[in-house]
Protein backbone atom coordinates (compact mmCIF):
# COMPACT_ATOMS: atom_id res chain seq x y z
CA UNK A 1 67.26 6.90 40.46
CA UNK A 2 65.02 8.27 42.95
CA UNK A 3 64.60 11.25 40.94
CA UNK A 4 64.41 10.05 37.63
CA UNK A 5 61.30 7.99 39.03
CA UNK A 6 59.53 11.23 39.17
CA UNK A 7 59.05 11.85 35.72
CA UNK A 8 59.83 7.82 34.29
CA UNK A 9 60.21 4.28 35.00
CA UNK A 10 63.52 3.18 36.00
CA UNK A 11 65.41 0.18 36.03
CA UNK A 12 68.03 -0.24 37.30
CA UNK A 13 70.98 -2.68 37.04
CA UNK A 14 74.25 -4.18 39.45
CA UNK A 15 76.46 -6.94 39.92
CA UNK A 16 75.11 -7.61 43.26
CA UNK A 17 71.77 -9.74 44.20
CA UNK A 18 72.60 -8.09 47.86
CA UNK A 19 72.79 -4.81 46.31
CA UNK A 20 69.70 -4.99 44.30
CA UNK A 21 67.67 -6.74 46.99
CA UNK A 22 69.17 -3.32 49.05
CA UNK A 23 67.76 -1.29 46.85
CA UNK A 24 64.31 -2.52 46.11
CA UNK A 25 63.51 -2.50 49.95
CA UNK A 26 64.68 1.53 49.90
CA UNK A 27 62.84 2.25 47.42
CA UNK A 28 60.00 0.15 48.32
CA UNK A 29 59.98 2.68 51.77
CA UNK A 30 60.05 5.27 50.27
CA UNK A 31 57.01 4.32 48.06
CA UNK A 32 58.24 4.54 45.31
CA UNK A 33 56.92 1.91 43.25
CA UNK A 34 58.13 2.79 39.32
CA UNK A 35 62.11 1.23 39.89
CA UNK A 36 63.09 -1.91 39.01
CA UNK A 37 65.90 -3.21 40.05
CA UNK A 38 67.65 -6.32 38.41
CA UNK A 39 70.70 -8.39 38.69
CA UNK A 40 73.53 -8.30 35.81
CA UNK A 41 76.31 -8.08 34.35
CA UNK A 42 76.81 -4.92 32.00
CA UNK A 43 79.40 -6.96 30.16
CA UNK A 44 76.20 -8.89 29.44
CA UNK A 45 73.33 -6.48 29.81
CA UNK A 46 69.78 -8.99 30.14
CA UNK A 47 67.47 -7.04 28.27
CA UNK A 48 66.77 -6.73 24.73
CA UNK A 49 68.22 -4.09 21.81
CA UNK A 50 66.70 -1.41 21.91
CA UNK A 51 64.89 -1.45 24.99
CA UNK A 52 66.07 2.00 26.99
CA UNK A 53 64.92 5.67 26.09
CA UNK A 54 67.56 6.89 27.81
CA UNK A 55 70.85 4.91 29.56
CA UNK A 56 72.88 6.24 32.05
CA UNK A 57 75.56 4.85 33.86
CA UNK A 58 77.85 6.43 36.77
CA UNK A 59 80.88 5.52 38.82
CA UNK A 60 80.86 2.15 36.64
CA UNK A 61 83.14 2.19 34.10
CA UNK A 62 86.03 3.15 35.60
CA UNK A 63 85.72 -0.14 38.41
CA UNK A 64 85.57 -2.72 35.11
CA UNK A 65 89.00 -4.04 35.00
CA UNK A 66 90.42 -4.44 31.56
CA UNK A 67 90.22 -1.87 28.35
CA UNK A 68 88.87 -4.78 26.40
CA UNK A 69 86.03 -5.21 29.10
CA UNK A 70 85.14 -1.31 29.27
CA UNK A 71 84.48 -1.63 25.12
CA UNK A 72 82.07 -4.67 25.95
CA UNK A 73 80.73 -2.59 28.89
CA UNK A 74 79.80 0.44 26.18
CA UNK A 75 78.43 -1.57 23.36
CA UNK A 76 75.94 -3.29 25.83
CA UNK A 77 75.08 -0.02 26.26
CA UNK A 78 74.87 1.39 23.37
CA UNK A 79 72.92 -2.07 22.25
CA UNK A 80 70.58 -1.97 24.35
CA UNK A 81 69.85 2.54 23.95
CA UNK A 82 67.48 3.21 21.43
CA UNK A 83 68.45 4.33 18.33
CA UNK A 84 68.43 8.33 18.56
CA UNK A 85 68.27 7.81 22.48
């Protein structure tokens, strides 16, 4: 994410509040000050359609564990990409 905040704003999204708080103080000494880093569930993604230029998501997937919860997993993505994104 660190260098994707070069050229945009980033947020970024996990499971864990420990994780996220993690992350925010790394990037926060680094100075980087363009991430933001929020607590979900990508079954349940907590942001509107539509709201994401771009979505990316690595070493995810493949830890959800049901075929039925990977689908929900890529429409939240896909619902919440922008069209043409």
């Amino acid at each position: 994410m660190a260098y994707f905040s070069r050229y945009f704003d980033v947020v970024g999204l996990d499971f864990s509040m420990g994780m996220c708080c993690r992350a925010s103080s790394n990037f926060a000494n680094f100075g980087v000050s363009n991430v933001f880093v929020k607590q979900g569930d990508l079954r349940n993604i907590p942001f509107e359609n539509e709201s994401f230029d771009v979505v990316v998501c690595l070493s995810v997937i493949d830890h959800i564990p049901t075929s039925k919860e990977r689908e929900k997993v890529v429409q939240e993505l896909f619902r919440v990409a922008k069209h043409g994104a």
